[in-house]
PDB file of N, CA and C in Angstrom:
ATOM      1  N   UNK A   1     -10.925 -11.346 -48.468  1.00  0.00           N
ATOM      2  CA  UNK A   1     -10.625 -10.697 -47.211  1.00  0.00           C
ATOM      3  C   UNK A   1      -9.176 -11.022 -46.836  1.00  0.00           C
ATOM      4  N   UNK A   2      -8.373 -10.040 -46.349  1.00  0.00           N
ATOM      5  CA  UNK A   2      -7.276 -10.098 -46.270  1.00  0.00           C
ATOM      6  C   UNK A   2      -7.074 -10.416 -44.837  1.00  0.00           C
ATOM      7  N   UNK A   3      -5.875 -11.556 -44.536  1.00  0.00           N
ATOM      8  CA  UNK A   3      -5.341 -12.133 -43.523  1.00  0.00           C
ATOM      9  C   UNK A   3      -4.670 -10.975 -42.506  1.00  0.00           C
ATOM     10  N   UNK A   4      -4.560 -11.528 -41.022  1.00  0.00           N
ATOM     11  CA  UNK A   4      -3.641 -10.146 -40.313  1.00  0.00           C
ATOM     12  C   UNK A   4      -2.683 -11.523 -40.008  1.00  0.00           C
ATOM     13  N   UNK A   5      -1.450 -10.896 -39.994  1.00  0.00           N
ATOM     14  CA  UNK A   5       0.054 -11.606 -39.506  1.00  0.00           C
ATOM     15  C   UNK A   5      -0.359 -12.085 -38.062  1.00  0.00           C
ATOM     16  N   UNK A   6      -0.446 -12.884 -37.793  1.00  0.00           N
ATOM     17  CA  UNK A   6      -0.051 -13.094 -36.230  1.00  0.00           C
ATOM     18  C   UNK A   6       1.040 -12.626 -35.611  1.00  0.00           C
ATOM     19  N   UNK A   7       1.182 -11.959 -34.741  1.00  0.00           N
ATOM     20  CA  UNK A   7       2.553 -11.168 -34.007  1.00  0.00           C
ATOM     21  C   UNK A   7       3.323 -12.658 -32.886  1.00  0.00           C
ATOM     22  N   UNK A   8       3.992 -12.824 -33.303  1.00  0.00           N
ATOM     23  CA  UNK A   8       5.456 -14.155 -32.979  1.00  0.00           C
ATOM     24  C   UNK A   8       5.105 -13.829 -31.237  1.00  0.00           C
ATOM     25  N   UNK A   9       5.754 -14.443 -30.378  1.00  0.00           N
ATOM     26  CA  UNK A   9       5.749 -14.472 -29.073  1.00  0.00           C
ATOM     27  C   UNK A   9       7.443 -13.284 -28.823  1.00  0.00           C
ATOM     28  N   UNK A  10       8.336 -13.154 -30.007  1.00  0.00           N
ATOM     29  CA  UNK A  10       9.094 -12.490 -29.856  1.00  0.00           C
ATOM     30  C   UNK A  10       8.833 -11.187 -29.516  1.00  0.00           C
ATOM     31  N   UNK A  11       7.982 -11.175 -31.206  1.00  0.00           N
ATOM     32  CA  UNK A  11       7.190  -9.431 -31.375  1.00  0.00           C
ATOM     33  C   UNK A  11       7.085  -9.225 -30.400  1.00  0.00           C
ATOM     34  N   UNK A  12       5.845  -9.722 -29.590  1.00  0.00           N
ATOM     35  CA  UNK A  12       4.848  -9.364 -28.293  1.00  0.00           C
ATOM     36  C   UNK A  12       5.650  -8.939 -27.169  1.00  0.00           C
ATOM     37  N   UNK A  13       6.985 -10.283 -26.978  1.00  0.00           N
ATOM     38  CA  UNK A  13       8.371  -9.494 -26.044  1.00  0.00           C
ATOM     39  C   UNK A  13       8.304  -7.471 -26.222  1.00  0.00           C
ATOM     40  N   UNK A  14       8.803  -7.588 -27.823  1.00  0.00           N
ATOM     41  CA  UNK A  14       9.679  -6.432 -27.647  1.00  0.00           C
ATOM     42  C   UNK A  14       8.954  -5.468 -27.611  1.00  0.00           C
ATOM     43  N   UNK A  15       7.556  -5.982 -27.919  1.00  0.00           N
ATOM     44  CA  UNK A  15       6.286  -4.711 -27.695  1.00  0.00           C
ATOM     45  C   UNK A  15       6.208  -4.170 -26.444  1.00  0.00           C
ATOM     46  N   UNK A  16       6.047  -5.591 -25.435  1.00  0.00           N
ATOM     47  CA  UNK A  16       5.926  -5.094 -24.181  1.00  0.00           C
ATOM     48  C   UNK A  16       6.963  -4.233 -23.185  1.00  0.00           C
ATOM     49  N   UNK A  17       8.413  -4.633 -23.717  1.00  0.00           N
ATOM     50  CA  UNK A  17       9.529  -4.037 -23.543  1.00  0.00           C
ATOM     51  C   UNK A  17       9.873  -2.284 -23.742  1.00  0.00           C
ATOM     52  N   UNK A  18       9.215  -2.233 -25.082  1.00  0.00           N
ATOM     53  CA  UNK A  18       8.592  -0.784 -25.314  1.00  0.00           C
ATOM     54  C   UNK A  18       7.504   0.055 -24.459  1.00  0.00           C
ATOM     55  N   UNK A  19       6.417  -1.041 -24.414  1.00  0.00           N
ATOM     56  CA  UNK A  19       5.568  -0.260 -23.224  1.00  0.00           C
ATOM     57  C   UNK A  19       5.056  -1.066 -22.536  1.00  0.00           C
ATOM     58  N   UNK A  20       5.904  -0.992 -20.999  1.00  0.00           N
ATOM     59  CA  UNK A  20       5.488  -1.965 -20.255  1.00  0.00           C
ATOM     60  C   UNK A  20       4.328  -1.623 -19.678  1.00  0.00           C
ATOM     61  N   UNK A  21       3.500  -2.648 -19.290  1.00  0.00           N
ATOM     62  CA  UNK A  21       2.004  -2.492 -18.758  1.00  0.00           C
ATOM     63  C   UNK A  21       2.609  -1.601 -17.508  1.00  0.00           C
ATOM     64  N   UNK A  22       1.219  -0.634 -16.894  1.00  0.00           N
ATOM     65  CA  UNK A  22       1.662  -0.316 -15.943  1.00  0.00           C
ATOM     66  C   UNK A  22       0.731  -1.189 -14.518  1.00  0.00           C
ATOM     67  N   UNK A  23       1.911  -1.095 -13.641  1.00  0.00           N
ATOM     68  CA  UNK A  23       1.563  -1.636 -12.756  1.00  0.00           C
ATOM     69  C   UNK A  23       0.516  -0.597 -11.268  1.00  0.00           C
ATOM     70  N   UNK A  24      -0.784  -1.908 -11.147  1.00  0.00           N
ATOM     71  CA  UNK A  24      -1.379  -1.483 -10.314  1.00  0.00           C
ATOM     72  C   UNK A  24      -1.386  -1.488  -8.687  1.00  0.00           C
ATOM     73  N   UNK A  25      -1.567  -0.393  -7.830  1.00  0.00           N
ATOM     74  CA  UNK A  25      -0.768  -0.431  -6.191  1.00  0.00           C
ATOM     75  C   UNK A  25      -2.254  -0.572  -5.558  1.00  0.00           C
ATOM     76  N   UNK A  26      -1.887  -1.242  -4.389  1.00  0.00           N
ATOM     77  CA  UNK A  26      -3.213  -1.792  -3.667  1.00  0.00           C
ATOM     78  C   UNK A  26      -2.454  -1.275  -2.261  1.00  0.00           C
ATOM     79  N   UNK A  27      -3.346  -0.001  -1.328  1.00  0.00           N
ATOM     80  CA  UNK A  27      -2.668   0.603  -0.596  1.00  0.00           C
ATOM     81  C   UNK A  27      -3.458   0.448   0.056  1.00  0.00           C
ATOM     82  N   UNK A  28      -3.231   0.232   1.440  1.00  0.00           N
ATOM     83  CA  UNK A  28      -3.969   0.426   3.087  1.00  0.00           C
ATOM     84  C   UNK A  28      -3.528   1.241   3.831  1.00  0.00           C
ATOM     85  N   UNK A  29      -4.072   2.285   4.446  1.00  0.00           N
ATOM     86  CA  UNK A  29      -4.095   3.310   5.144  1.00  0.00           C
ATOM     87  C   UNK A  29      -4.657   3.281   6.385  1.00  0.00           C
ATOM     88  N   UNK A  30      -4.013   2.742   7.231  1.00  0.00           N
ATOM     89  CA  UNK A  30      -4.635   2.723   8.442  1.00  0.00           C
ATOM     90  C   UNK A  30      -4.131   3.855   9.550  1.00  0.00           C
ATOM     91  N   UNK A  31      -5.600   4.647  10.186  1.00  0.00           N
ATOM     92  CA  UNK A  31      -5.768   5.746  11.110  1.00  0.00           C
ATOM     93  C   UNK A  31      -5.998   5.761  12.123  1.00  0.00           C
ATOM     94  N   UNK A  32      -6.052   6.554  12.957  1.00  0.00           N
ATOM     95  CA  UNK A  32      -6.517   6.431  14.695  1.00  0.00           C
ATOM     96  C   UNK A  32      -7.814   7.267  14.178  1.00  0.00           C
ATOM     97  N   UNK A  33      -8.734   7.521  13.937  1.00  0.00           N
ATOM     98  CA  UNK A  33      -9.715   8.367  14.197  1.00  0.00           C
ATOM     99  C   UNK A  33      -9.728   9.465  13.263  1.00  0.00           C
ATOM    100  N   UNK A  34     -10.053  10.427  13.732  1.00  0.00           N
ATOM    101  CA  UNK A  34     -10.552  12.042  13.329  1.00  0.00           C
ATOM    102  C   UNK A  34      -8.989  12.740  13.538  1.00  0.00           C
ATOM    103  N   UNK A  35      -7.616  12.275  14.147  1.00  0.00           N
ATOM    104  CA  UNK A  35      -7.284  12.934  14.375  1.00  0.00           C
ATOM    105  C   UNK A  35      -6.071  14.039  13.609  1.00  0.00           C
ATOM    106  N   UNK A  36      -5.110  14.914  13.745  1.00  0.00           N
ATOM    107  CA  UNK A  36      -4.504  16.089  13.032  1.00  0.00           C
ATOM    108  C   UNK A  36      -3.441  14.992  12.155  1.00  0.00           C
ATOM    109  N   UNK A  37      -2.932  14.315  12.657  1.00  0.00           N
ATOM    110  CA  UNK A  37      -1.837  13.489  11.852  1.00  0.00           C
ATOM    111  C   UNK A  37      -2.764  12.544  11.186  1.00  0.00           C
ATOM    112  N   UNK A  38      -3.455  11.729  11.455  1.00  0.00           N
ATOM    113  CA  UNK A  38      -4.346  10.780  10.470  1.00  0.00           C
ATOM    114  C   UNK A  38      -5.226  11.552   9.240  1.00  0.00           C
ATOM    115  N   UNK A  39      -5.507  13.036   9.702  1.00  0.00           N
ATOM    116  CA  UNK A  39      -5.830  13.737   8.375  1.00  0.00           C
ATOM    117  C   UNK A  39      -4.757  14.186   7.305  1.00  0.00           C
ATOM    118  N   UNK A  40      -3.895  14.789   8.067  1.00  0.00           N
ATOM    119  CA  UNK A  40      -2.663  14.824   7.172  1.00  0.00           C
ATOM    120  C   UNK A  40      -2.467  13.943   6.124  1.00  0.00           C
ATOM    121  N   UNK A  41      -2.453  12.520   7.111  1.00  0.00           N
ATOM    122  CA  UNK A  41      -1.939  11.063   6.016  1.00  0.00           C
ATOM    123  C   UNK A  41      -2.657  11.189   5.039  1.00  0.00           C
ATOM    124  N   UNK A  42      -3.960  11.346   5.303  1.00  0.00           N
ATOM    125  CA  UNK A  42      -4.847  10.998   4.254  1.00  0.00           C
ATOM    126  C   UNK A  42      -4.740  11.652   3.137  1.00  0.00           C
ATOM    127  N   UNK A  43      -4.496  13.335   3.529  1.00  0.00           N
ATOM    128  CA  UNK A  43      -4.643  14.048   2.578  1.00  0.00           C
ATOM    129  C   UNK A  43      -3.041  14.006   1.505  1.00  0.00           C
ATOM    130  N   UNK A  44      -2.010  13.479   2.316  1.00  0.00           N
ATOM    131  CA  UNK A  44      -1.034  13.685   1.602  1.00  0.00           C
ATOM    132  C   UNK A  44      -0.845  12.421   0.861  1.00  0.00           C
ATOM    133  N   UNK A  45      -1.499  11.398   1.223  1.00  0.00           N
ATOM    134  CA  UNK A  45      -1.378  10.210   0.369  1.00  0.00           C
ATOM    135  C   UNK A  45      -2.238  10.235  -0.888  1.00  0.00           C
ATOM    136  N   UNK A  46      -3.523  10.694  -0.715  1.00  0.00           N
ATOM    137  CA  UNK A  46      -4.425  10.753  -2.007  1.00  0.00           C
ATOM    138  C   UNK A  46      -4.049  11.685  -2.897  1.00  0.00           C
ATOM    139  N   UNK A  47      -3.102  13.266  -2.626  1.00  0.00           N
ATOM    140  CA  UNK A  47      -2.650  13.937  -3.416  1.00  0.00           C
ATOM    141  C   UNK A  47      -1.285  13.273  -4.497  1.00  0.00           C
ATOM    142  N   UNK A  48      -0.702  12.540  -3.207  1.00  0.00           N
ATOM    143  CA  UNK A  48       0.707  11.947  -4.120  1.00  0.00           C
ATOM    144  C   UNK A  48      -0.056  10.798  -4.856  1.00  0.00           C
ATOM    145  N   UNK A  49      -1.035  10.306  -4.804  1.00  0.00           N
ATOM    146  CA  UNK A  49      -1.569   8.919  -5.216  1.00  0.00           C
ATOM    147  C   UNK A  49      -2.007   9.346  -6.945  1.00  0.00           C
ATOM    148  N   UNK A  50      -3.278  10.680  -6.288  1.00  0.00           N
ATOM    149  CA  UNK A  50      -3.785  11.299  -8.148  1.00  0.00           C
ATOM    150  C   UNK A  50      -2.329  12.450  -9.005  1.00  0.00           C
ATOM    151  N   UNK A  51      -1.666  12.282  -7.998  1.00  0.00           N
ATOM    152  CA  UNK A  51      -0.286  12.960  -9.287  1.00  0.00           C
ATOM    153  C   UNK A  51       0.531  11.511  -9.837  1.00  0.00           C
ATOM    154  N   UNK A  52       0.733  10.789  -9.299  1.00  0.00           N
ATOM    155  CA  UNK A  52       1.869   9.876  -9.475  1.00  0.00           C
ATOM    156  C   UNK A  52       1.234   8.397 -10.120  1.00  0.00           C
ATOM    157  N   UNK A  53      -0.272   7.893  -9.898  1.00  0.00           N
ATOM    158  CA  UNK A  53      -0.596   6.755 -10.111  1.00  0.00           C
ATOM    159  C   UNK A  53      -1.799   7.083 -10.547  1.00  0.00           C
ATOM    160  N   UNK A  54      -2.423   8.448 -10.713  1.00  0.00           N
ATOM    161  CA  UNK A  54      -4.194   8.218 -11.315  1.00  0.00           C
ATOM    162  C   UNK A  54      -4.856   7.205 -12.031  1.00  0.00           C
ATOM    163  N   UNK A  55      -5.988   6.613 -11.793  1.00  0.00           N
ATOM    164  CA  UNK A  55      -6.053   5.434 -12.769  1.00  0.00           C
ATOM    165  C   UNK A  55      -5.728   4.386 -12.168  1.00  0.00           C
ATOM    166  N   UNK A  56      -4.662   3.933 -11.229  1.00  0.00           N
ATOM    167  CA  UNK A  56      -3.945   2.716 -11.101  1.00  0.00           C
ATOM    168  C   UNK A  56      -3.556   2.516  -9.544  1.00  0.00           C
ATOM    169  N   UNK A  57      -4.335   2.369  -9.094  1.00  0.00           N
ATOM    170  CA  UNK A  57      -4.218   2.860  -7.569  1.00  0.00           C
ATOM    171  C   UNK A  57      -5.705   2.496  -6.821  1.00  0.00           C
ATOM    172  N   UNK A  58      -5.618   1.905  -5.914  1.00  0.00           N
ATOM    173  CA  UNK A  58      -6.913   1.804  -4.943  1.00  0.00           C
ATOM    174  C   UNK A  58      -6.432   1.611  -3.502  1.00  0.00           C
ATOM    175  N   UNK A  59      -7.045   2.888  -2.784  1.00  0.00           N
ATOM    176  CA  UNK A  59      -6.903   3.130  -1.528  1.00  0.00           C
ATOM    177  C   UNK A  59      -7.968   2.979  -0.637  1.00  0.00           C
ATOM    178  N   UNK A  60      -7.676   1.905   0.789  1.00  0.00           N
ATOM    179  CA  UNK A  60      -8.722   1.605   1.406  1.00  0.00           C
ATOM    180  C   UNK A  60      -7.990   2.458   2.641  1.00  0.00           C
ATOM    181  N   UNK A  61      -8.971   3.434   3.550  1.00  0.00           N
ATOM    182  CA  UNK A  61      -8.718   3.875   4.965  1.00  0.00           C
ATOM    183  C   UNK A  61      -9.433   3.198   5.821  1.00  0.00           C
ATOM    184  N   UNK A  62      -8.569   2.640   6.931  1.00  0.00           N
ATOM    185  CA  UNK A  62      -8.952   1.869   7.560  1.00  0.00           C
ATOM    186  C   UNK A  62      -8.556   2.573   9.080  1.00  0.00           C
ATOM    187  N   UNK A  63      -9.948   2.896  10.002  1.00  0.00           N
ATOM    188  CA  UNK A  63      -9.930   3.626  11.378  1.00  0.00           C
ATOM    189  C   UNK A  63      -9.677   2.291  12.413  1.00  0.00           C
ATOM    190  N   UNK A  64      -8.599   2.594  12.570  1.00  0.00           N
ATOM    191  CA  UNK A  64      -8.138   1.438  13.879  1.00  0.00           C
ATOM    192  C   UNK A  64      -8.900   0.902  14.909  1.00  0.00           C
ATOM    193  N   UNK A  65      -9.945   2.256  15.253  1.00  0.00           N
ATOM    194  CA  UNK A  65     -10.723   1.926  16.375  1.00  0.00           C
ATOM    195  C   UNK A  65     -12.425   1.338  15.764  1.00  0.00           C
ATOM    196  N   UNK A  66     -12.720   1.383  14.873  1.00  0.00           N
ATOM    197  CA  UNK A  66     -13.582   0.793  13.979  1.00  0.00           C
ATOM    198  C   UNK A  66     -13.336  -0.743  13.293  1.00  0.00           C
ATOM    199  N   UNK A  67     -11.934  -1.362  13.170  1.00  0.00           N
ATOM    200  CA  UNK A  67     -11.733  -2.311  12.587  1.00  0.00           C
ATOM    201  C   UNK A  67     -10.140  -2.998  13.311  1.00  0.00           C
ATOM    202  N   UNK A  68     -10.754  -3.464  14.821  1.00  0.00           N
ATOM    203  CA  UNK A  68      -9.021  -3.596  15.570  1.00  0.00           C
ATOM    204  C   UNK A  68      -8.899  -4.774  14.849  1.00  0.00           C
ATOM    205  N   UNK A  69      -9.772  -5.965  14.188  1.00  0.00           N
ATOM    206  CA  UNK A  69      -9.361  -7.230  13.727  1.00  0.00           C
ATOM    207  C   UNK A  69      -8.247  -7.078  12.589  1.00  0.00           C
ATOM    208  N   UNK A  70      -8.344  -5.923  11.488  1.00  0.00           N
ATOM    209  CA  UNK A  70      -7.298  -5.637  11.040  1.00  0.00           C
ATOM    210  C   UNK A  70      -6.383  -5.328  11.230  1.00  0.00           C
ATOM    211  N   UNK A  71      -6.165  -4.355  12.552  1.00  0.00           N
ATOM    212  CA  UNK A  71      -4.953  -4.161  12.712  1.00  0.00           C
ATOM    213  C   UNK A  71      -4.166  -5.584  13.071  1.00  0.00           C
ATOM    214  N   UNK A  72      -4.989  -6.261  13.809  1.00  0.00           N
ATOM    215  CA  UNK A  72      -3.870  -7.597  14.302  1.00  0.00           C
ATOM    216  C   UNK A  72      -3.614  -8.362  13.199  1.00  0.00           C
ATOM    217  N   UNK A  73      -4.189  -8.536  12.176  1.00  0.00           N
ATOM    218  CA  UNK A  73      -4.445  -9.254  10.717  1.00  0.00           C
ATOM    219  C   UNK A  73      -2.642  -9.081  10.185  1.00  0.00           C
ATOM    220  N   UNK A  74      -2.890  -7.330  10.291  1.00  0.00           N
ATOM    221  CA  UNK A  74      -1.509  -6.594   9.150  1.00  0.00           C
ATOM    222  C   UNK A  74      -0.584  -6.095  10.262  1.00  0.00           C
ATOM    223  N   UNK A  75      -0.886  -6.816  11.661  1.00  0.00           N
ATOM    224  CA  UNK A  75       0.460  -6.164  12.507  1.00  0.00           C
ATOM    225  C   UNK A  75       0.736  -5.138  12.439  1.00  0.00           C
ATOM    226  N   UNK A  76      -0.125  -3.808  12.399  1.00  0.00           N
ATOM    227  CA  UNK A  76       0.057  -2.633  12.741  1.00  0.00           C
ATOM    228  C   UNK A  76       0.529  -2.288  14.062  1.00  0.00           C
ATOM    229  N   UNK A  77       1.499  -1.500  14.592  1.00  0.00           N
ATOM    230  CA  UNK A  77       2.208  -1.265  16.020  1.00  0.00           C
ATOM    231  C   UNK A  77       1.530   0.416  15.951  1.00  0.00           C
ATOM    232  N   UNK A  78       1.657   1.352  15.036  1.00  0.00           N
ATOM    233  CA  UNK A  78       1.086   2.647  15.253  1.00  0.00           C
ATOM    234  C   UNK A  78       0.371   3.355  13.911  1.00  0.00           C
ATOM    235  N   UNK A  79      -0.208   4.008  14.060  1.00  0.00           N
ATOM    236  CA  UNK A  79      -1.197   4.882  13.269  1.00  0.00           C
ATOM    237  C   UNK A  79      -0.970   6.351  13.152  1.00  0.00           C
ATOM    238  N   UNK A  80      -0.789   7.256  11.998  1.00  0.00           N
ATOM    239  CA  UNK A  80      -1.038   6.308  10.661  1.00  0.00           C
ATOM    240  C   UNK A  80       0.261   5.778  10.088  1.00  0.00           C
ATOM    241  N   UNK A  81      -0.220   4.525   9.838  1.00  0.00           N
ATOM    242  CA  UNK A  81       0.506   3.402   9.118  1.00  0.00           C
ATOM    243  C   UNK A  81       0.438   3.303   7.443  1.00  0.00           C
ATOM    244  N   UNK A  82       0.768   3.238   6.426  1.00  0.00           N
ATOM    245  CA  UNK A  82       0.295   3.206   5.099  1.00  0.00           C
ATOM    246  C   UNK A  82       0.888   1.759   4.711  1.00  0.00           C
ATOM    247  N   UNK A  83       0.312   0.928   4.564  1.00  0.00           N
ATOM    248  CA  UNK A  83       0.913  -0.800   3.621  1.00  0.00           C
ATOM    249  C   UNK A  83       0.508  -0.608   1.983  1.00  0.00           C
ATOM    250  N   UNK A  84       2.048  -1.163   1.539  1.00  0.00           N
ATOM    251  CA  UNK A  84       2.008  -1.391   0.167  1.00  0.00           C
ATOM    252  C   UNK A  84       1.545  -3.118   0.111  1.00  0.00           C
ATOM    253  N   UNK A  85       0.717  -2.935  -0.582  1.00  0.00           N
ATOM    254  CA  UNK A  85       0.408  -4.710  -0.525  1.00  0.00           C
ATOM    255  C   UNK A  85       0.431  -4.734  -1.935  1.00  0.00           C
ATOM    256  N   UNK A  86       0.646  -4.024  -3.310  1.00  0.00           N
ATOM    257  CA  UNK A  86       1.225  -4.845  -4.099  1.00  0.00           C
ATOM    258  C   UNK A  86       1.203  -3.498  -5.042  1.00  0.00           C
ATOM    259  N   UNK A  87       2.334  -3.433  -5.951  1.00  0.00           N
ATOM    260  CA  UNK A  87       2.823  -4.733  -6.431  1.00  0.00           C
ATOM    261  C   UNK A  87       4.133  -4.996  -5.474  1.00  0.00           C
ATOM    262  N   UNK A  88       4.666  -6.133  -5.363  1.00  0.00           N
ATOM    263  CA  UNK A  88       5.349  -6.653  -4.258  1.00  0.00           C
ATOM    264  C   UNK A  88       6.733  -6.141  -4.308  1.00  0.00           C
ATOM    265  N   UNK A  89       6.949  -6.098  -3.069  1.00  0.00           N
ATOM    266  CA  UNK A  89       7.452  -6.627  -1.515  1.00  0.00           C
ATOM    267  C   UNK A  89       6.336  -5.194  -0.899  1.00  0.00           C
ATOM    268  N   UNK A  90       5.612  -6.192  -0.321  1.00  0.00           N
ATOM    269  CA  UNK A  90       4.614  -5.075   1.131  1.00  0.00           C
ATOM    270  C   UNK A  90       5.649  -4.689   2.110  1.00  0.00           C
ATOM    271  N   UNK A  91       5.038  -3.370   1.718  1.00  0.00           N
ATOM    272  CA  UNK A  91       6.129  -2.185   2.466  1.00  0.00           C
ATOM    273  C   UNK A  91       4.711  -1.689   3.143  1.00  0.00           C
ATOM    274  N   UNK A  92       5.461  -0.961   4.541  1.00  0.00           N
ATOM    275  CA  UNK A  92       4.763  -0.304   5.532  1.00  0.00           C
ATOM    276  C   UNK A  92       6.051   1.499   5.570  1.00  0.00           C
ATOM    277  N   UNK A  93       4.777   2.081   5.362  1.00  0.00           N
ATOM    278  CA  UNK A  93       5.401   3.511   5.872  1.00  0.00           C
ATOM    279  C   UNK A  93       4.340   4.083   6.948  1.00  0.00           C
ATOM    280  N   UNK A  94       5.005   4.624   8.030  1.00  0.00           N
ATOM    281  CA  UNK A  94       4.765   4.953   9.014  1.00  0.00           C
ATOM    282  C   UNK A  94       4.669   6.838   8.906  1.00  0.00           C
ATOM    283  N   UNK A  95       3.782   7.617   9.705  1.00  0.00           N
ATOM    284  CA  UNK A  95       3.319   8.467  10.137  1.00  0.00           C
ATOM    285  C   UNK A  95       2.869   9.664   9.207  1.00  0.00           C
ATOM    286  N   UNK A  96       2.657  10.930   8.843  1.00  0.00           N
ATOM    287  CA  UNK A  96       1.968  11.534   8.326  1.00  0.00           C
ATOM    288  C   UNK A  96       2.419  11.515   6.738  1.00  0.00           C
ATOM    289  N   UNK A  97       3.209  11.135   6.627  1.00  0.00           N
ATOM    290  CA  UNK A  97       3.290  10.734   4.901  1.00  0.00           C
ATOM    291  C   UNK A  97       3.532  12.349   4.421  1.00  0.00           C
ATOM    292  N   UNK A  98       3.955  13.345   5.034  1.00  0.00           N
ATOM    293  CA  UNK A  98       4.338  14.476   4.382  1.00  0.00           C
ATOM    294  C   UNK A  98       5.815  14.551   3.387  1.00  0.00           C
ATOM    295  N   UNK A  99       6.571  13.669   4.075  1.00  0.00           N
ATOM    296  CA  UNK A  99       7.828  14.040   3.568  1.00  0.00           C
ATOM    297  C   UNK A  99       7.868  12.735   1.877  1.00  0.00           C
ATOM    298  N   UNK A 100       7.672  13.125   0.886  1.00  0.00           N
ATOM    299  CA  UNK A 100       7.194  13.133  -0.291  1.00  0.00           C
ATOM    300  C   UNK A 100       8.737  11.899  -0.794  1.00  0.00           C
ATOM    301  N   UNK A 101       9.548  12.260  -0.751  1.00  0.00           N
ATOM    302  CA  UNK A 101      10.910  11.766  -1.284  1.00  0.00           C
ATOM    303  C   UNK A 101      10.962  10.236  -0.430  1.00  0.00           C
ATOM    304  N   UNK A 102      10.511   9.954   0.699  1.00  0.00           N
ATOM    305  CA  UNK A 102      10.533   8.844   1.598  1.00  0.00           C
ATOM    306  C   UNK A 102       9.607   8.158   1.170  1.00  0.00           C
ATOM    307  N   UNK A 103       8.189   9.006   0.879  1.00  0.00           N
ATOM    308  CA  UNK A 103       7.300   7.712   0.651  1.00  0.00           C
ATOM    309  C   UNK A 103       6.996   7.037  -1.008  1.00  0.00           C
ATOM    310  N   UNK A 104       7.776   7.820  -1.834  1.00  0.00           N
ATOM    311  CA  UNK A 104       7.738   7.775  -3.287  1.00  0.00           C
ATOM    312  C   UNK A 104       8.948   6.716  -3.169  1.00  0.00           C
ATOM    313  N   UNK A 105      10.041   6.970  -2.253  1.00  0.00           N
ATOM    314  CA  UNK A 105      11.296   5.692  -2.689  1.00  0.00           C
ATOM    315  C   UNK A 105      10.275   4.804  -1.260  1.00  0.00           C
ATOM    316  N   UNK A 106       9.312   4.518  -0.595  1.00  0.00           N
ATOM    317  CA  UNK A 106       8.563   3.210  -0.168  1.00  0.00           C
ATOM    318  C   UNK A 106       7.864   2.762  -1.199  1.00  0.00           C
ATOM    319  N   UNK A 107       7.151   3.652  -1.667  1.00  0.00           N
ATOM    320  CA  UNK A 107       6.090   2.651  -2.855  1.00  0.00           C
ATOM    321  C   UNK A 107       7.205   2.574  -4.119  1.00  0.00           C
ATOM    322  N   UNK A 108       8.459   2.752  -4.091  1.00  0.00           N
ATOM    323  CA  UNK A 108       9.112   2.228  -5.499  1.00  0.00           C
ATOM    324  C   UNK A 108       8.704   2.650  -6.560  1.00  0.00           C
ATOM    325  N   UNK A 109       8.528   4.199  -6.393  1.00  0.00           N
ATOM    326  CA  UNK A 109       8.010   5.266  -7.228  1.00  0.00           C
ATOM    327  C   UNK A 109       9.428   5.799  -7.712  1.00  0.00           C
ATOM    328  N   UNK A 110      10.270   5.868  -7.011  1.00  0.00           N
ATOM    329  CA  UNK A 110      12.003   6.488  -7.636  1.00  0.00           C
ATOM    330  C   UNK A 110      12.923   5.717  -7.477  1.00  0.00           C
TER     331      UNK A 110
END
């Protein structure tokens, strides 16, 4: 039976260098309710989320008036709020998340 090479700690470098793992985003979405801008968020964050990160991405919505202990937790001031909590530096983007170019350079997508 034939031996396999062990790959050096170099190899493994330049492997990973070639294809770096991709990194996974842990997003909080916090809403006021039912209302026209908190649907918006939602909908425009989960669309940019399954084009840009499918696979690698987990989004929790969190209704302000259902869970105020969080808001004081993550210092939310208004809704909707979106927190990047990783991969790091936690970034907060603020209000309907339509304008696409702002929230792609928050999550360090461009």
């Amino acid at each position: 039976m034939a031996r396999r090479k062990k790959a050096t700690t170099t190899e493994q470098f330049e492997e990973l260098l070639k294809h770096p793992p991709k990194e996974r985003y842990v997003l909080k979405l916090f809403v006021s309710g039912a209302s026209a801008k908190s649907l918006r968020a939602i909908e425009n964050i989960k669309k940019l989320c399954e084009e840009r990160l499918a696979g690698r991405y987990v989004l929790e919505v969190i209704d302000v008036y259902q869970r105020p202990g969080l808001v004081v937790a993550n210092q939310i001031l208004a809704a909707p709020t979106l927190v990047k909590e990783l991969p790091p530096p936690v970034t907060k983007l603020l209000g309907d998340l339509s304008n696409e170019a702002q929230v792609l350079l928050g999550l360090d997508l461009e």
